[in-house]
Structure formats: C-alpha cells, structure tokens
C-alpha atoms as a PDB file:
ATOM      1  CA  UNK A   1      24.560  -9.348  13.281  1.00  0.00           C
ATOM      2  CA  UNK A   2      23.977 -11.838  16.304  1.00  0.00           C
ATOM      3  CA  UNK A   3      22.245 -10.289  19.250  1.00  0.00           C
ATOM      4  CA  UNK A   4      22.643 -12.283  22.873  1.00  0.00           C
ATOM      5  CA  UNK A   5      21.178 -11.609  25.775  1.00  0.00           C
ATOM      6  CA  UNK A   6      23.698 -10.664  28.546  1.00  0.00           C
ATOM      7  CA  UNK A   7      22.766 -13.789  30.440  1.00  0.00           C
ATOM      8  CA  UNK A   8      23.090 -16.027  27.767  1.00  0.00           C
ATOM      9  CA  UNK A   9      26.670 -14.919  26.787  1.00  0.00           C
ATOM     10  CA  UNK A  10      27.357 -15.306  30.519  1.00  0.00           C
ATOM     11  CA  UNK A  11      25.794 -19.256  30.660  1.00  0.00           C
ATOM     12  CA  UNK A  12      27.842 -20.014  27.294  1.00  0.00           C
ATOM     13  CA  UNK A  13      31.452 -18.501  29.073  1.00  0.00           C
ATOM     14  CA  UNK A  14      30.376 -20.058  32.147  1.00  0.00           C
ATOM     15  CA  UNK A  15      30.330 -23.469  30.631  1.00  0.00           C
ATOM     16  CA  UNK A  16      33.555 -22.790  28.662  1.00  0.00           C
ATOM     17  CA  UNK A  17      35.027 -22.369  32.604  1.00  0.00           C
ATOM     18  CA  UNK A  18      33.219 -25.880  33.402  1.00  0.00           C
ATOM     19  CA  UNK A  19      34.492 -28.041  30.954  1.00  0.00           C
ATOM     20  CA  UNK A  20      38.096 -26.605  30.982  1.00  0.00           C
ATOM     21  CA  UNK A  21      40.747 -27.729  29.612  1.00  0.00           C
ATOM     22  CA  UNK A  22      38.065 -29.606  27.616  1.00  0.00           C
ATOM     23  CA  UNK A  23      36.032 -27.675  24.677  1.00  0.00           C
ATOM     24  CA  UNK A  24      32.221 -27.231  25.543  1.00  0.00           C
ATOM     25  CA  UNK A  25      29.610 -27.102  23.075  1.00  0.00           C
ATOM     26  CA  UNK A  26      26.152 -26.254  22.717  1.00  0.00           C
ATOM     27  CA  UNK A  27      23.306 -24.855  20.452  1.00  0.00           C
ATOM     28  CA  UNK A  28      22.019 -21.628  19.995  1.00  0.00           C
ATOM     29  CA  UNK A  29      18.006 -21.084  20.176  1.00  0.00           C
ATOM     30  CA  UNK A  30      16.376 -18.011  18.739  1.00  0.00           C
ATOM     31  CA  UNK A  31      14.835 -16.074  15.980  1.00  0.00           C
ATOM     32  CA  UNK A  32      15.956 -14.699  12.749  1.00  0.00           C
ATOM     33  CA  UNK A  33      14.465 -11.060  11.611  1.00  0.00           C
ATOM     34  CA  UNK A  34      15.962  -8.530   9.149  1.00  0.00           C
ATOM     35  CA  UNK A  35      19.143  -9.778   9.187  1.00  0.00           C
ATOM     36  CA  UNK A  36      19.363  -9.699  12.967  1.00  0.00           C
ATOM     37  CA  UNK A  37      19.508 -13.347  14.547  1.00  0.00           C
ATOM     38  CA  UNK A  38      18.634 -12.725  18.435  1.00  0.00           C
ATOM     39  CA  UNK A  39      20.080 -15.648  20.496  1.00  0.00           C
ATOM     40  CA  UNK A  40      17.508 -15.646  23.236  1.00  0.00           C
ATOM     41  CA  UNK A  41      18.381 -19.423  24.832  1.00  0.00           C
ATOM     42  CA  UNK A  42      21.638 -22.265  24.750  1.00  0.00           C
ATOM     43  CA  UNK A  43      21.207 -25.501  25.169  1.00  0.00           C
ATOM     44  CA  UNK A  44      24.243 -26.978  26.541  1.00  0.00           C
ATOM     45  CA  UNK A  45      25.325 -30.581  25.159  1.00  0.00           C
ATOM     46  CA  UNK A  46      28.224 -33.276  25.706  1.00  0.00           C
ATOM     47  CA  UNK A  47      31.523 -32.728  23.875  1.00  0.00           C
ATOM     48  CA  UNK A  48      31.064 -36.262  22.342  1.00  0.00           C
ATOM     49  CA  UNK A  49      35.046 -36.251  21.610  1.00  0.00           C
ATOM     50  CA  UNK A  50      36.718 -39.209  23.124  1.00  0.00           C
ATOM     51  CA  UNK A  51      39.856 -38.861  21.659  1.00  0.00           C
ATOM     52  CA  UNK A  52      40.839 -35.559  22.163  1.00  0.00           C
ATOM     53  CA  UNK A  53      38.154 -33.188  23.917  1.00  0.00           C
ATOM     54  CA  UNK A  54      41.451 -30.462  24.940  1.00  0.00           C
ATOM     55  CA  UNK A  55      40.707 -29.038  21.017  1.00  0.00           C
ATOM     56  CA  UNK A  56      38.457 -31.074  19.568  1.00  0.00           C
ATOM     57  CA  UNK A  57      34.182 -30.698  20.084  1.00  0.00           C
ATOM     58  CA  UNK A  58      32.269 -33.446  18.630  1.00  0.00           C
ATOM     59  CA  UNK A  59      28.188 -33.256  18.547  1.00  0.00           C
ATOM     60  CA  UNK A  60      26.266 -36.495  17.211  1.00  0.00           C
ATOM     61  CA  UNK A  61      23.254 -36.658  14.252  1.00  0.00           C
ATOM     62  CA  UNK A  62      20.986 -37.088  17.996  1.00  0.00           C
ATOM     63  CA  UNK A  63      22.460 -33.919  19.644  1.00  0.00           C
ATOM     64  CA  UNK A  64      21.603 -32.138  15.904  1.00  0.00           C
ATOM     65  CA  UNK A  65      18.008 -33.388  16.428  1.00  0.00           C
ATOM     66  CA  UNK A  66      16.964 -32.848  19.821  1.00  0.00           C
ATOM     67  CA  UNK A  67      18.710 -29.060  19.266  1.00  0.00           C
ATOM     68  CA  UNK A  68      16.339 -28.173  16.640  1.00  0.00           C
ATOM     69  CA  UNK A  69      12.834 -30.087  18.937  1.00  0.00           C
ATOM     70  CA  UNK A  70      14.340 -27.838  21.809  1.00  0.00           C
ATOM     71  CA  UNK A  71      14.248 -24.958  19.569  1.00  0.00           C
ATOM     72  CA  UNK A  72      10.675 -25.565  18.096  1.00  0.00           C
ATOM     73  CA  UNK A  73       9.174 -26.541  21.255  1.00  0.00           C
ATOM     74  CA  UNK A  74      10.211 -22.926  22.610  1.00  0.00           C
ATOM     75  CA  UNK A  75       8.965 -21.681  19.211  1.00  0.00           C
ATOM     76  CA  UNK A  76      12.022 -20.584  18.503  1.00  0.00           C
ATOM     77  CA  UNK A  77      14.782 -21.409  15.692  1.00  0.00           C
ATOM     78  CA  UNK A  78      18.120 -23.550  15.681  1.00  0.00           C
ATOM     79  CA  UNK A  79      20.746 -20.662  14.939  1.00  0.00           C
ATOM     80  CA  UNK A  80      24.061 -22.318  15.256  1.00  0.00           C
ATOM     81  CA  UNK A  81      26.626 -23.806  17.678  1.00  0.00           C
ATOM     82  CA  UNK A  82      28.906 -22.738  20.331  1.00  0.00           C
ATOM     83  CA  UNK A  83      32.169 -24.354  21.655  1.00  0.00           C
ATOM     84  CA  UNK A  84      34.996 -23.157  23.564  1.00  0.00           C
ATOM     85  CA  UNK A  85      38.658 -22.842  22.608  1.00  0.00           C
ATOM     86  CA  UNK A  86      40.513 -23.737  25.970  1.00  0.00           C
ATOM     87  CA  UNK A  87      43.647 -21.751  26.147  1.00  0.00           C
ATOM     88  CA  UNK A  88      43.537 -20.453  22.379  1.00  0.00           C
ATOM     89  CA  UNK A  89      42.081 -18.008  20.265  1.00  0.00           C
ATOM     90  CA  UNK A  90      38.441 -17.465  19.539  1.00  0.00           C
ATOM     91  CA  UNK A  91      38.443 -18.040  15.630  1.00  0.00           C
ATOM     92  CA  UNK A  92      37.751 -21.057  13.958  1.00  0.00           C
ATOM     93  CA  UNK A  93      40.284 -23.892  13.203  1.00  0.00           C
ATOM     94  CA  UNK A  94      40.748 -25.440   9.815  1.00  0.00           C
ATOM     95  CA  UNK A  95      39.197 -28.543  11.767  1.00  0.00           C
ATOM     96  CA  UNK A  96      36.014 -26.276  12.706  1.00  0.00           C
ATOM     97  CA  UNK A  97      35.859 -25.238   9.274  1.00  0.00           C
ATOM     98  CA  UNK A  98      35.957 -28.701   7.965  1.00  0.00           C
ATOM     99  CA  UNK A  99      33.090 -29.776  10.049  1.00  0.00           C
ATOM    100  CA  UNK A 100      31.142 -26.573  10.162  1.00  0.00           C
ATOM    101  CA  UNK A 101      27.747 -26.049   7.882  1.00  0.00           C
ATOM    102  CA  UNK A 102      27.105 -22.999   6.118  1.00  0.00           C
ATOM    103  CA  UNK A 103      23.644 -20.403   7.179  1.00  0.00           C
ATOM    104  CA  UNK A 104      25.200 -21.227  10.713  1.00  0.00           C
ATOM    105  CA  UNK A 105      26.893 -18.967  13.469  1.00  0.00           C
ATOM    106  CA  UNK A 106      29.180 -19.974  15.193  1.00  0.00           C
ATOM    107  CA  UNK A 107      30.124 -18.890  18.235  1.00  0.00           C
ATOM    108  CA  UNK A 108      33.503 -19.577  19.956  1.00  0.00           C
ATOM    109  CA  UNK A 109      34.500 -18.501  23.502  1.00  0.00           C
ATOM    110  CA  UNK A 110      38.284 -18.413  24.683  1.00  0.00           C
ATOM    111  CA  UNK A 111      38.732 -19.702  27.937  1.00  0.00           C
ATOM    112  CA  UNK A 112      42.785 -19.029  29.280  1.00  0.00           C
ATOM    113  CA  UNK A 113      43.789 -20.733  32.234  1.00  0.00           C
ATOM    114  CA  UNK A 114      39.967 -21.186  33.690  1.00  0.00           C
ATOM    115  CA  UNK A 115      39.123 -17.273  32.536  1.00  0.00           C
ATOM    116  CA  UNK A 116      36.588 -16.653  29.723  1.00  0.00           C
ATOM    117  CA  UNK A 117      38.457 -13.801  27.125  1.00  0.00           C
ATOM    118  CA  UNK A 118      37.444 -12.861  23.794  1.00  0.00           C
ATOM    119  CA  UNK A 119      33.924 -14.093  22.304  1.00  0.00           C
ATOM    120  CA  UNK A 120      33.435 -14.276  18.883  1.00  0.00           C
ATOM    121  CA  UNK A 121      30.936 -15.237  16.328  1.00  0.00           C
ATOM    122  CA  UNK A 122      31.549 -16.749  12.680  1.00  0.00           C
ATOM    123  CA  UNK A 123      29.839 -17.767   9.799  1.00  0.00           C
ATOM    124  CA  UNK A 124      31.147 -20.204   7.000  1.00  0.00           C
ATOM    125  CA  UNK A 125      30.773 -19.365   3.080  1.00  0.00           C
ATOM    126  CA  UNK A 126      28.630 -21.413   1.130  1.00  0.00           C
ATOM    127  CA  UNK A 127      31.642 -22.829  -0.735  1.00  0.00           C
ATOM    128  CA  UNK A 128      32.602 -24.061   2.552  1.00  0.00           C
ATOM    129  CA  UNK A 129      36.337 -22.418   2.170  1.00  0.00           C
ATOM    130  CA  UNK A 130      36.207 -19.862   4.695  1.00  0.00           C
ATOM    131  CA  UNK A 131      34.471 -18.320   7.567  1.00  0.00           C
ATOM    132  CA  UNK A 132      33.710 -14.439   8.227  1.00  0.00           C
ATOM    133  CA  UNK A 133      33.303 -12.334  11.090  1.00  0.00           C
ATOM    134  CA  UNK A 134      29.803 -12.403  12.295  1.00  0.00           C
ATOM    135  CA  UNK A 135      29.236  -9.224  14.724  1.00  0.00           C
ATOM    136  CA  UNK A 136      27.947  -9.763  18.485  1.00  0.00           C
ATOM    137  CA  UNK A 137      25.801  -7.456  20.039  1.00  0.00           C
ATOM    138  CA  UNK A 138      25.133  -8.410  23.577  1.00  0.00           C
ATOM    139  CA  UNK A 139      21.660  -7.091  24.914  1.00  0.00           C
ATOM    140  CA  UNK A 140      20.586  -6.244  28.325  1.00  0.00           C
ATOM    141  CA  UNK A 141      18.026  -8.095  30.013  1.00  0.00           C
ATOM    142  CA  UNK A 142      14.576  -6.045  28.203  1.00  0.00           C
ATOM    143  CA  UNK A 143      16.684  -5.338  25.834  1.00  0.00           C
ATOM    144  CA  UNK A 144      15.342  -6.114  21.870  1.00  0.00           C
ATOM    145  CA  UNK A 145      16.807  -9.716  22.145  1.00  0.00           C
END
C-alpha cells in the first residue's frame, strides 16, 4: 500500500500538466512502516531525455544521489520515482520496466491533452520481468500520512 498526502498527489499531477507533452519525473520522500510506505514529500527533477522527452524520462546517477540526501536530510526515506505518461495510459512500458529497480514504487500519472487522469502506482518483481499493482491511498491533510 502507498499512502500520499492529498497535496502531494496534487504537486506530482500538477507537474505532469507542466511539462506536457514532455514526461516529468521526480522522487518520492517518505517512510516505510508495516507494509504501508507514506509518501509525505516529491522532489521534482529534470527529465534528462534529450532525444525523446514526449515518452521517454531519463534521471542521471546525480539526480539518484541528491534524491536519497534530500530524503535523509528530511529524515525521511527514498521510496521510488514518479513520471508522467503524456497522452497514454498510467502503467508501465516495457521501456519503464527495463530501466526500473526492484523494492521501488513507481508512480505514473496520465496527463491527456494538458488534464491529469488516472494515477497509478507499480512495483517491479525481483526477477525484474514484471511489475504489479501497488495500491494508492491518498490521505487528507492530518491524515496518518
């Protein structure tokens, strides 16, 4: 289960909305407890993707690195990634799968025609062939999140 805070769900569709027709990306900052991971803070990077940002995200070793200082800094946990898909689905490619890590969630906002849709979170085997359906439970603000 991955618990966001309401305003955190909104920042991560409201950046999918920025960046269209380009995919955002980002990090997701938070805790892990009994099998709950509560998302309680993003931090937004670059789509490092020259070549084809429309439905591609890219994030370098440095982006990987000052994620998880952001997180501990805040006392807090590197979680997993988000990313938008601009005018498709929210599910994973097979080229998200191929550069995904497992113990990850992923998080993937839809974004049609400048709109955020559908949010959904995944989270890749440890064989690395597929990805499952992670659950999102967004929380109100004093919520448990």
């Amino acid at each position: 289960m991955l618990r966001i805070r309401e305003q955190v769900a909104s920042r991560i569709r409201d950046h999918g909305v920025e960046t269209y027709p380009n995919e955002c990306c980002g990090a997701l900052l938070g805790s892990e407890k009994d099998g709950h991971r509560d998302v309680v803070e993003i931090l937004p990077l670059k789509n490092q993707r020259g070549d084809s940002p429309r439905n591609r995200f890219s994030i370098t070793p440095e982006d990987v690195r000052d994620a998880d200082a952001a997180a501990r800094r805040s006392g807090l946990e590197l979680l997993g990634w988000y990313h938008s898909h601009p005018d498709a689905p929210a599910r994973p490619s097979e080229f998200d799968r191929e550069h995904a890590w497992p113990w990850y969630s992923y998080v993937i906002v839809s974004v049609q025609s400048r709109e955020p849709k559908d949010m959904n979170s995944w989270r890749l085997a440890d064989d690395r062939a597929s990805y499952s359906a992670e659950a999102i439970e967004t929380v109100s603000p004093g919520g448990d999140a």
